[in-house]
N, C-alpha and C. Protein backbone atom coordinates (compact mmCIF):
# COMPACT_ATOMS: atom_id res chain seq x y z
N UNK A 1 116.92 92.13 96.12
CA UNK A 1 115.74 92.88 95.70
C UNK A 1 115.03 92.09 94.60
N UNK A 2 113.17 92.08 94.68
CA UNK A 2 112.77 91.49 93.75
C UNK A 2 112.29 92.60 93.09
N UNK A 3 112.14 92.21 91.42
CA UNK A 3 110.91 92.90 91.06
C UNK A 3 109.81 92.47 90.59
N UNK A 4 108.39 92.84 91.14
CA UNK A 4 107.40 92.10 90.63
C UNK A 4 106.85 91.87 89.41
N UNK A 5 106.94 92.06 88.60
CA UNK A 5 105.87 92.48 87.08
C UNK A 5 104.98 91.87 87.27
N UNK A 6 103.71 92.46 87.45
CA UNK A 6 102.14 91.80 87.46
C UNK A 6 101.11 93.12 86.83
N UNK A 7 100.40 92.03 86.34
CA UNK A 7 99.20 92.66 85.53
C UNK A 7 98.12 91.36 86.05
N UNK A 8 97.22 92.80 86.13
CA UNK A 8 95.83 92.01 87.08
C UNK A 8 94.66 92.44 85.47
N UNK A 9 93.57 91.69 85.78
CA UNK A 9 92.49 91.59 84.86
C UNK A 9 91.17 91.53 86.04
N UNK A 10 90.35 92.32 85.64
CA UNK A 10 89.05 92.92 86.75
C UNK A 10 87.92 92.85 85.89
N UNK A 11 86.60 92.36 86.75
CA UNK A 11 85.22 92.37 86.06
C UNK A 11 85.01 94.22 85.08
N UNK A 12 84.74 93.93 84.30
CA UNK A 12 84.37 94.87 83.19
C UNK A 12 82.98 95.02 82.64
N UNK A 13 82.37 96.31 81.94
CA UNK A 13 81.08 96.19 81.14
C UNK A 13 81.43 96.85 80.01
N UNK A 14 80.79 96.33 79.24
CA UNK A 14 80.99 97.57 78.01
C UNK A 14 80.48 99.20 78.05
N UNK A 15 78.81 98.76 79.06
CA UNK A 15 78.55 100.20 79.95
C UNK A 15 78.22 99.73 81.41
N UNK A 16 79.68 100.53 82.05
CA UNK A 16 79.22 100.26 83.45
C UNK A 16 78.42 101.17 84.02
N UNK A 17 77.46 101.13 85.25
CA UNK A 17 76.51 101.87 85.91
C UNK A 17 77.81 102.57 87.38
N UNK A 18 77.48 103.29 87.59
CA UNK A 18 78.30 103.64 88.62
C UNK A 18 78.59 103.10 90.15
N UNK A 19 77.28 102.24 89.93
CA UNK A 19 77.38 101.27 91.39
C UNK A 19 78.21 100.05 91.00
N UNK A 20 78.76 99.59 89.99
CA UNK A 20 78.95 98.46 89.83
C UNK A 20 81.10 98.64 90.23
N UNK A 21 81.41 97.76 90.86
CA UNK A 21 82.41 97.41 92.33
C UNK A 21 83.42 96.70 90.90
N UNK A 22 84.48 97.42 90.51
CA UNK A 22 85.10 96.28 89.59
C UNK A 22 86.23 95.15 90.59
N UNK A 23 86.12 94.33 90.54
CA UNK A 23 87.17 93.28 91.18
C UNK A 23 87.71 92.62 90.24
N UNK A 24 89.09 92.18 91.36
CA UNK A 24 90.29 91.62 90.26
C UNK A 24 89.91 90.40 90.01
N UNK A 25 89.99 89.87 89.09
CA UNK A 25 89.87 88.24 88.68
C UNK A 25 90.89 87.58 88.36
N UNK A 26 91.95 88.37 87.79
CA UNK A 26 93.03 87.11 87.54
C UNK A 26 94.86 88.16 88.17
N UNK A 27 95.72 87.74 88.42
CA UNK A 27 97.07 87.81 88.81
C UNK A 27 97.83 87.48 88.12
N UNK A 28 98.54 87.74 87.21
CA UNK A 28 99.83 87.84 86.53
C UNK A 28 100.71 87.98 86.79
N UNK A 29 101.83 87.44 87.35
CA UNK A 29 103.05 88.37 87.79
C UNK A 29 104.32 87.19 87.29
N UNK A 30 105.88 88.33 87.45
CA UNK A 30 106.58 87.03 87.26
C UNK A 30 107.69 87.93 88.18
N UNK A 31 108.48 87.09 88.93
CA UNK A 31 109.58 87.74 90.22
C UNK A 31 110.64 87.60 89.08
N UNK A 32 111.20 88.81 89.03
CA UNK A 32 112.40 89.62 88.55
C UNK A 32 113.84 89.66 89.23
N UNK A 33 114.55 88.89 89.51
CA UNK A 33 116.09 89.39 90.21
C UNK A 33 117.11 90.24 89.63
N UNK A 34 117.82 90.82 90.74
CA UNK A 34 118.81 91.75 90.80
C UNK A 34 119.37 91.34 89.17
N UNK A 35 119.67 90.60 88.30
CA UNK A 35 120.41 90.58 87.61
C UNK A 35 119.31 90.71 85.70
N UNK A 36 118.16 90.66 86.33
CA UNK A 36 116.81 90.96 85.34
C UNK A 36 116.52 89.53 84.85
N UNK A 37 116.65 88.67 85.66
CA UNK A 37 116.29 87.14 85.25
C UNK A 37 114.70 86.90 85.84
N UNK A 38 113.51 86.37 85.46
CA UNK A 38 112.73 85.89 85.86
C UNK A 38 113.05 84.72 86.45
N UNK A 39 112.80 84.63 87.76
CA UNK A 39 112.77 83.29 88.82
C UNK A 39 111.60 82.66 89.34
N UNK A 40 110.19 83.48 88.91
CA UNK A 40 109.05 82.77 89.45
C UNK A 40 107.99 83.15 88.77
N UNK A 41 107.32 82.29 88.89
CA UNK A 41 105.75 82.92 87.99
C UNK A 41 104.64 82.79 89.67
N UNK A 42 103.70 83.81 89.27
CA UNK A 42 102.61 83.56 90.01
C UNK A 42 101.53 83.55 89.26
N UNK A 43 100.17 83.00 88.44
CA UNK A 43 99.24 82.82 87.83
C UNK A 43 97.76 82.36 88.31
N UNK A 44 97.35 83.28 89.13
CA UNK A 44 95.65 82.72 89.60
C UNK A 44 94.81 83.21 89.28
N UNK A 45 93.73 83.15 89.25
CA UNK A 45 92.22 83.46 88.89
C UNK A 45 91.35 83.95 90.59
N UNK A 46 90.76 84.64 89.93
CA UNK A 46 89.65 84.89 91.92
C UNK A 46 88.68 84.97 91.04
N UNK A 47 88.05 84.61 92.28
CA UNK A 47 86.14 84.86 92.06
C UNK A 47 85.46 86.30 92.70
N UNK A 48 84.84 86.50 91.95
CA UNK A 48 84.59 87.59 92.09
C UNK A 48 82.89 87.50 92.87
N UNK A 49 82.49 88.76 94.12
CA UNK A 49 81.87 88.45 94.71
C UNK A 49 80.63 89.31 94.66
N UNK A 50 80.88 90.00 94.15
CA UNK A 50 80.12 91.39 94.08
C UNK A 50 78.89 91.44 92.88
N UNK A 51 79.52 90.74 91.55
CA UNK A 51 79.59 90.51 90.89
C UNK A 51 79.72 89.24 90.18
N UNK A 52 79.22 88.41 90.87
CA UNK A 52 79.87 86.92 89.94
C UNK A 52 79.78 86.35 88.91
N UNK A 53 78.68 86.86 88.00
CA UNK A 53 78.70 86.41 86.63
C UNK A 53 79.62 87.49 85.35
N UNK A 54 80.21 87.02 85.00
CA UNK A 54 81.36 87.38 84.21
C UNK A 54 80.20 88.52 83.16
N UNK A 55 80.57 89.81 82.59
CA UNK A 55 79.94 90.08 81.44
C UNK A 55 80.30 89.91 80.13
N UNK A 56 79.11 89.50 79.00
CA UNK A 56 79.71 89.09 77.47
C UNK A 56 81.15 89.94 77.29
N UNK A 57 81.03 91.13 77.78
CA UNK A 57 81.92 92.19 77.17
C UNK A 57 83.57 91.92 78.23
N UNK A 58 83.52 91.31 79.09
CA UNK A 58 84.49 91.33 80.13
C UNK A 58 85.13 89.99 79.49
N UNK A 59 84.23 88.49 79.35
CA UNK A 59 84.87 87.61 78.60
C UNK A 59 85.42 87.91 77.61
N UNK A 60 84.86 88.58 76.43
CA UNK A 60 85.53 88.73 75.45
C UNK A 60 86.58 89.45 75.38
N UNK A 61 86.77 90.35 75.87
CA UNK A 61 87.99 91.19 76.40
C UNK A 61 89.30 90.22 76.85
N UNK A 62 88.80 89.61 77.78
CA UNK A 62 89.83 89.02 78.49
C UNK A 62 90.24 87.57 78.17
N UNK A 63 89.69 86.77 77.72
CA UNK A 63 88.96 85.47 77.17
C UNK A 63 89.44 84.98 78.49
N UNK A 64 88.81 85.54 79.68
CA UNK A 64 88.61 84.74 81.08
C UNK A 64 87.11 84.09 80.74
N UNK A 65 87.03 83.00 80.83
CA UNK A 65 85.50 81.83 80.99
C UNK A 65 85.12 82.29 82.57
N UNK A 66 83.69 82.12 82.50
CA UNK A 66 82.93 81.95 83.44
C UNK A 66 83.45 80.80 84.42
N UNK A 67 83.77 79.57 84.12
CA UNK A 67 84.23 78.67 84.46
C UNK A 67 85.66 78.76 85.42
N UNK A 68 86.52 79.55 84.36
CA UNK A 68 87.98 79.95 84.99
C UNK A 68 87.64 80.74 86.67
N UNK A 69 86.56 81.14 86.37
CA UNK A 69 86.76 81.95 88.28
C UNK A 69 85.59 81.70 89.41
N UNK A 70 84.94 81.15 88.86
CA UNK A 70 83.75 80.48 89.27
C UNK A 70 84.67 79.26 90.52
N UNK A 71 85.21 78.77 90.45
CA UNK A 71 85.81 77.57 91.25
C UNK A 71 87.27 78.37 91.79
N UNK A 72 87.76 79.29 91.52
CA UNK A 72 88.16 80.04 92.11
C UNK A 72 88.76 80.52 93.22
N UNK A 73 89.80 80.94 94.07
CA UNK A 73 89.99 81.12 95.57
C UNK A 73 89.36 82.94 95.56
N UNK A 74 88.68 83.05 96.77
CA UNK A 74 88.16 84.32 96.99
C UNK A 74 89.20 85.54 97.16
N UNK A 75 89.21 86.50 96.98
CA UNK A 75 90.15 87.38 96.97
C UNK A 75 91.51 87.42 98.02
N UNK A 76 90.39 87.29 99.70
CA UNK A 76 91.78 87.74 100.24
C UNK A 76 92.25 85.92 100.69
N UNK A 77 91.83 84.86 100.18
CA UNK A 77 93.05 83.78 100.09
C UNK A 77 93.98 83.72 98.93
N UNK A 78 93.52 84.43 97.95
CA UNK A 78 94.52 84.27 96.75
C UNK A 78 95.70 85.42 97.00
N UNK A 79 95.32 86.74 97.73
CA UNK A 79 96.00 88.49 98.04
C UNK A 79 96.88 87.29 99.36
N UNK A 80 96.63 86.99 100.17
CA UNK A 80 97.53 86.04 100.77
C UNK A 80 98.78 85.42 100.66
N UNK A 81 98.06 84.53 99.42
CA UNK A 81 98.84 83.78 99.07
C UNK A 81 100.31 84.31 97.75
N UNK A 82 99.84 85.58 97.25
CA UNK A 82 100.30 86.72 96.83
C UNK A 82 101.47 87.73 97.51
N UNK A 83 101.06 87.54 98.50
CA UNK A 83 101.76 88.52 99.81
C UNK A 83 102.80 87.73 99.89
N UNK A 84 102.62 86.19 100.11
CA UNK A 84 103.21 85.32 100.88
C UNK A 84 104.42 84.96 99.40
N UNK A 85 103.63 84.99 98.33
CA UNK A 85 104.95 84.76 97.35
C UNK A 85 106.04 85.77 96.77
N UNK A 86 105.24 87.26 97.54
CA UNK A 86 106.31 88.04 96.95
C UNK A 86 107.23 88.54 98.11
N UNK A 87 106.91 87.71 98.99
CA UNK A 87 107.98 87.79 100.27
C UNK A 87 107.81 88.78 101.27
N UNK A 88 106.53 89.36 101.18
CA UNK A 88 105.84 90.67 102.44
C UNK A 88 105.79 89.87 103.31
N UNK A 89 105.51 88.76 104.15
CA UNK A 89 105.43 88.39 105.24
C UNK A 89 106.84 88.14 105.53
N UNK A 90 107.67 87.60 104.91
CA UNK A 90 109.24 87.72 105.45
C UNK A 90 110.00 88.73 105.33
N UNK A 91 109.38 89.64 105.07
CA UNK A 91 109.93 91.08 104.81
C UNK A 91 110.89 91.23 104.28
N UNK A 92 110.86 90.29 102.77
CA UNK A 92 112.36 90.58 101.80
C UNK A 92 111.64 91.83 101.21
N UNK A 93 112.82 91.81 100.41
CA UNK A 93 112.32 93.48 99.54
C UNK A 93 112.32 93.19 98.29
N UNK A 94 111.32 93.99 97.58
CA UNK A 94 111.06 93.80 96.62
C UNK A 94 109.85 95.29 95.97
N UNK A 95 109.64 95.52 94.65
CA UNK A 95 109.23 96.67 94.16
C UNK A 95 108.08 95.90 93.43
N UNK A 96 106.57 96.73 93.30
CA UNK A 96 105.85 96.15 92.52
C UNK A 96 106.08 96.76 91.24
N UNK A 97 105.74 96.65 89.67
CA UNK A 97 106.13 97.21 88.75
C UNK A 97 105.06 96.76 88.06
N UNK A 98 104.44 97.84 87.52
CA UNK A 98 102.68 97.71 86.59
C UNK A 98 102.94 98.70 85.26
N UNK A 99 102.37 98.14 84.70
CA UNK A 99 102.19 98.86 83.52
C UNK A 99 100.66 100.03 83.64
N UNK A 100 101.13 101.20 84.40
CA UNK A 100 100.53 102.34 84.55
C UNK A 100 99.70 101.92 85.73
N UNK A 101 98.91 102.94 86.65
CA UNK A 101 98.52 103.15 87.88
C UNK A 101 96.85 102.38 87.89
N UNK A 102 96.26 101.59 86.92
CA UNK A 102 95.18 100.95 87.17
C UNK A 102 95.41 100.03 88.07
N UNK A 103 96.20 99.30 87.79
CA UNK A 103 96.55 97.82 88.77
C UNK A 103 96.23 97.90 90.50
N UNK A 104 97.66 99.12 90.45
CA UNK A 104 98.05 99.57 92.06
C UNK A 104 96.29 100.03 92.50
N UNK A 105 95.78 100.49 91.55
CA UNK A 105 94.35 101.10 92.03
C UNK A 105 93.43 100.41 92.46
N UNK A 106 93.19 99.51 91.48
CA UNK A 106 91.93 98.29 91.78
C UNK A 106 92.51 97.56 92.75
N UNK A 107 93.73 97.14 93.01
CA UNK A 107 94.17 96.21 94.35
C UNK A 107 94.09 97.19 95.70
N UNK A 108 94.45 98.55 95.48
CA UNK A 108 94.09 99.33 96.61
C UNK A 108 92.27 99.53 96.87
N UNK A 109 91.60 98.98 95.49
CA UNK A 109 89.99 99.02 95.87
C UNK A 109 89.89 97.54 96.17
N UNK A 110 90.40 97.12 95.71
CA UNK A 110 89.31 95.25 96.30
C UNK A 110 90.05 94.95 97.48
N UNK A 111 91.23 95.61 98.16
CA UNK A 111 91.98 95.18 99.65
C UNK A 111 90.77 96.18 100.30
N UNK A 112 89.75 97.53 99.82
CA UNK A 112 89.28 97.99 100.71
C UNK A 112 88.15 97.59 100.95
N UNK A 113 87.73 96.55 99.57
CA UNK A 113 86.33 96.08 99.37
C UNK A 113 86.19 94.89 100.56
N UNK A 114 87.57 94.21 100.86
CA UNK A 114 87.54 92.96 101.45
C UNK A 114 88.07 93.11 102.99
N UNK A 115 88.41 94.78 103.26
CA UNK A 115 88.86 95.50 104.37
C UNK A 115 90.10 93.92 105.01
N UNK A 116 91.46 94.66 104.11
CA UNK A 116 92.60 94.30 104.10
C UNK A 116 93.43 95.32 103.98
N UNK A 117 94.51 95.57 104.84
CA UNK A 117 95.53 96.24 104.77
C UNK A 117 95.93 96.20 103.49
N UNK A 118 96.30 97.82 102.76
CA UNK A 118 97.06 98.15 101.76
C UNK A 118 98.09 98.34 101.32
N UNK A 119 99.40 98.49 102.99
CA UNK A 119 100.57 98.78 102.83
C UNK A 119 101.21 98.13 102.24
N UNK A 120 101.13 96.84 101.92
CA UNK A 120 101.81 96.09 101.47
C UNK A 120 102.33 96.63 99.42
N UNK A 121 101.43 97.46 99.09
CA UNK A 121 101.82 97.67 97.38
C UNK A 121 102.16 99.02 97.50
N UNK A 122 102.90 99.03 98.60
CA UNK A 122 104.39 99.92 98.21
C UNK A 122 105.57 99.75 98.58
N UNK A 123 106.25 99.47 97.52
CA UNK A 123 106.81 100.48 96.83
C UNK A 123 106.30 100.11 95.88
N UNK A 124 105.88 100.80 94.49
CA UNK A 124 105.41 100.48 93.15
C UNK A 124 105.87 101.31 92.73
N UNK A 125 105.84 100.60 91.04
CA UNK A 125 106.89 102.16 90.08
C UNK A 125 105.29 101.96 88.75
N UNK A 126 105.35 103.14 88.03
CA UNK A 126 104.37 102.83 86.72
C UNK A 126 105.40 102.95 85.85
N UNK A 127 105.50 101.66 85.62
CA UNK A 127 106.71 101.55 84.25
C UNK A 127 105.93 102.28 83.04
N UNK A 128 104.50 102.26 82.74
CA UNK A 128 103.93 103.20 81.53
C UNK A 128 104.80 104.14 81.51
N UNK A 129 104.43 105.33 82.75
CA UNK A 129 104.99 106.72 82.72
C UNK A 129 106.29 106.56 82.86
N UNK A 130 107.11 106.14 83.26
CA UNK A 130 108.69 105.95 83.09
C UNK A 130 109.17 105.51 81.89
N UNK A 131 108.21 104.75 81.04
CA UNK A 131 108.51 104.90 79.92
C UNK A 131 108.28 105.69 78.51
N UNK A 132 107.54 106.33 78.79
CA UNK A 132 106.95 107.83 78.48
C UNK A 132 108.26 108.19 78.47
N UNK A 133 108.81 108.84 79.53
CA UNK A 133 109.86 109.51 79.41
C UNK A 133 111.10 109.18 79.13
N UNK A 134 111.77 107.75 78.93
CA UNK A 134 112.70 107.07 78.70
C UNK A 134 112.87 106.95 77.18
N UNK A 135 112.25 107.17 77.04
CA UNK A 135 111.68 106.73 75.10
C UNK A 135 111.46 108.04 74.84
N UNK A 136 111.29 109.42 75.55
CA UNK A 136 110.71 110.83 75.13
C UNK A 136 109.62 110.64 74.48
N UNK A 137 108.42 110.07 74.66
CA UNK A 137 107.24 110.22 74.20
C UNK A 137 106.64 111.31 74.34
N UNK A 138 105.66 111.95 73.39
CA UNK A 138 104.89 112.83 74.10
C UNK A 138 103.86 112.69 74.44
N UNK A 139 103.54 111.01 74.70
CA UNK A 139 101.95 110.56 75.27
C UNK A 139 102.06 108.89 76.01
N UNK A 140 101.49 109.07 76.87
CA UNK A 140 102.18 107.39 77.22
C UNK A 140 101.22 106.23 76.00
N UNK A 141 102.13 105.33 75.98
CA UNK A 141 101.38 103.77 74.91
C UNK A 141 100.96 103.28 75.56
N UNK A 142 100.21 101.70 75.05
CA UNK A 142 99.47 100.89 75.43
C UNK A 142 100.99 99.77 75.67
N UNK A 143 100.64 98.93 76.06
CA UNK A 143 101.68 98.14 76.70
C UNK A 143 101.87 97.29 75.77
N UNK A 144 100.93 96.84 74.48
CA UNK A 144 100.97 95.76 73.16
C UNK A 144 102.48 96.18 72.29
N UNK A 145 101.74 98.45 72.19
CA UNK A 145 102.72 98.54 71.25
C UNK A 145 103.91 98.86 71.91
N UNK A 146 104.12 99.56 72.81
CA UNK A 146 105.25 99.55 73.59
C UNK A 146 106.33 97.87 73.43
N UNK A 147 105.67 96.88 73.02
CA UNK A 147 106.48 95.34 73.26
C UNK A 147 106.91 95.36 71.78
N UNK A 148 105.60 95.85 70.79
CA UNK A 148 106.57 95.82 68.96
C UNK A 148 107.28 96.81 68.94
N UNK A 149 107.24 97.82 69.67
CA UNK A 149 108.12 98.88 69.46
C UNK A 149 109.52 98.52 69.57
N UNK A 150 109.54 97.43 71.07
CA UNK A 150 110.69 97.46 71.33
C UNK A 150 111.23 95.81 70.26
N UNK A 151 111.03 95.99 69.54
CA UNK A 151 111.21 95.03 68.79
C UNK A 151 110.54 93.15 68.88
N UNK A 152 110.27 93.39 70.22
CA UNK A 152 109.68 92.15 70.77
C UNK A 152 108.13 91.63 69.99
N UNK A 153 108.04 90.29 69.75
CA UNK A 153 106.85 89.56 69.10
C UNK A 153 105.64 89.53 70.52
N UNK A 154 104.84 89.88 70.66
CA UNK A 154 103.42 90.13 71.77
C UNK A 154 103.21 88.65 71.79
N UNK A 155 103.19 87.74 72.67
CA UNK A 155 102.72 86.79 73.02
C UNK A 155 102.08 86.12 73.69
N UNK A 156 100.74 85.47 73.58
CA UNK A 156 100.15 85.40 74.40
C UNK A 156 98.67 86.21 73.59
N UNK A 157 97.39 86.27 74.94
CA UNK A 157 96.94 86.69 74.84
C UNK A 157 96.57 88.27 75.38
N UNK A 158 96.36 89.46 74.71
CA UNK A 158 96.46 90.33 75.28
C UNK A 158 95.17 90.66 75.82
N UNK A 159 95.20 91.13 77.00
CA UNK A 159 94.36 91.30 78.60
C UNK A 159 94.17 90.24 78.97
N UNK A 160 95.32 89.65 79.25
CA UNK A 160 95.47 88.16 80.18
C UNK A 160 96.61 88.34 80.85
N UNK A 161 95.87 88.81 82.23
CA UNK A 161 97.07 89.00 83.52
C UNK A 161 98.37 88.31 83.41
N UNK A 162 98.45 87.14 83.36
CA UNK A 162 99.67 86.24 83.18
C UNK A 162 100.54 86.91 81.47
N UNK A 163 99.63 86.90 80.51
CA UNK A 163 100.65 86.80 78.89
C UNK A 163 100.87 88.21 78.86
N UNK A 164 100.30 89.38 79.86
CA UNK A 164 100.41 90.72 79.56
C UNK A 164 102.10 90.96 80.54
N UNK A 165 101.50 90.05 81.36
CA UNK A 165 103.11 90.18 82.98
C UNK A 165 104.22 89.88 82.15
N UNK A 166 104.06 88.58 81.23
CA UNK A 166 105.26 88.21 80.30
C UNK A 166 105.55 89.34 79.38
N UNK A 167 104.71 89.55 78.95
CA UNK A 167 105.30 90.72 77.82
C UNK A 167 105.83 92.05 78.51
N UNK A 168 105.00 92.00 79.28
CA UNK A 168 106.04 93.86 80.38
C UNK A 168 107.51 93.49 80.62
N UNK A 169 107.44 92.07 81.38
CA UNK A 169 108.63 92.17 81.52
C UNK A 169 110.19 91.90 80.43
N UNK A 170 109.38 91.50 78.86
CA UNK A 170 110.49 91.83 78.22
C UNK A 170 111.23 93.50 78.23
N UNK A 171 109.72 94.55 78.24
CA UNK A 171 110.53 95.99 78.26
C UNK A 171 111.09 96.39 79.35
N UNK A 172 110.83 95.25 80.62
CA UNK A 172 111.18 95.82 82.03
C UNK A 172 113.12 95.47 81.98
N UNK A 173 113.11 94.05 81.26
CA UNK A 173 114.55 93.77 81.11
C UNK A 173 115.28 94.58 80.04
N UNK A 174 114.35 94.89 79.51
CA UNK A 174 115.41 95.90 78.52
C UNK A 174 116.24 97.29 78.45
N UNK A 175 114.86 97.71 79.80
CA UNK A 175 115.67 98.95 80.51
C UNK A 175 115.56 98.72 81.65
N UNK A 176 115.82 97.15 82.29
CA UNK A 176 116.32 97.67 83.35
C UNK A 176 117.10 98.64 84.36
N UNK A 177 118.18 98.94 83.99
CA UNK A 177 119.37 99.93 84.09
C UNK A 177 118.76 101.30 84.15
N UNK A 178 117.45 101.46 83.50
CA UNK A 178 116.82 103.01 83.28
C UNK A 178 115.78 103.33 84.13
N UNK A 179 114.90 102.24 84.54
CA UNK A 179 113.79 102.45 85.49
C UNK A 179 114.25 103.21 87.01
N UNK A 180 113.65 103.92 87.62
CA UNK A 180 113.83 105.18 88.65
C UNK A 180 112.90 104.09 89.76
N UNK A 181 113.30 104.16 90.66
CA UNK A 181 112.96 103.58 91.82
C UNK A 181 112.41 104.01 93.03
């Protein structure tokens, strides 16, 4: 069994209009084994189509450059090549694991934007809300403080698909043993 930890990063506004299509731009993830060891990184950028110029407010957020997705693979060659690394076409098994239900959402909107099968992102767990309750919170955290909480130094940049995947998965190894499946 794998587990995935990925955190995705999507076009943003500071005010969005209601027509405006958010797509994923970058992939974070790192493959998790049975024993809570990271064995793989996955790290890409997409271009976004709907939308292709990045907004002031989305760069700064994310410190994704215009540049970084502009040259880019289009969604469903990078969701492909995604599929293909977390072992859905060979039908190993494996769980996706996000830090709360945005992720699973926007990939269930840009697979419908690019009319691609969705089955593939399940099974997924929201480690947020599982950790809500593992910790007895009475409100779920942000995933920064959830990492000082657990004593861990935040590294990286935060809302950067890749340095956010690293940091989940220090709390993902820490309770491993506790996460519900």
């Amino acid at each position: 069994m794998n587990y995935i930890i990925f955190d995705l990063e999507a076009t943003c506004w500071e005010h969005p209009r209601p027509t405006y299509k958010q797509e994923v731009i970058e992939i974070g993830a790192l493959m998790v084994d049975e024993y809570a060891h990271a064995t793989a990184v996955f790290s890409e950028f997409i271009q976004p189509v709907f939308h292709p110029t990045l907004s002031p407010f989305c760069r700064e957020l994310t410190s994704i450059e215009q540049g970084d997705v502009a040259n880019a693979g289009l969604f469903p060659e990078v969701i492909e090549a995604f599929q293909e690394w977390i072992g859905y076409f060979d039908e190993e098994e494996y769980i996706l694991c996000s830090w709360g239900f945005f992720d699973k959402k926007i990939f269930i909107n840009n697979c419908e934007l690019h009319d691609i099968d969705d089955a593939w992102l399940d099974p997924h767990i929201n480690l947020k809300q599982q950790y809500q309750k593992i910790k007895g919170l009475q409100r779920k955290i942000g995933l920064k403080r959830a990492v000082e909480k657990e004593g861990f130094e935040f590294t990286g940049t935060h809302h950067r698909g890749i340095d956010d995947a690293h940091n989940l998965a220090k709390v993902f190894g820490k309770y491993f043993d506790d996460w519900v499946y």
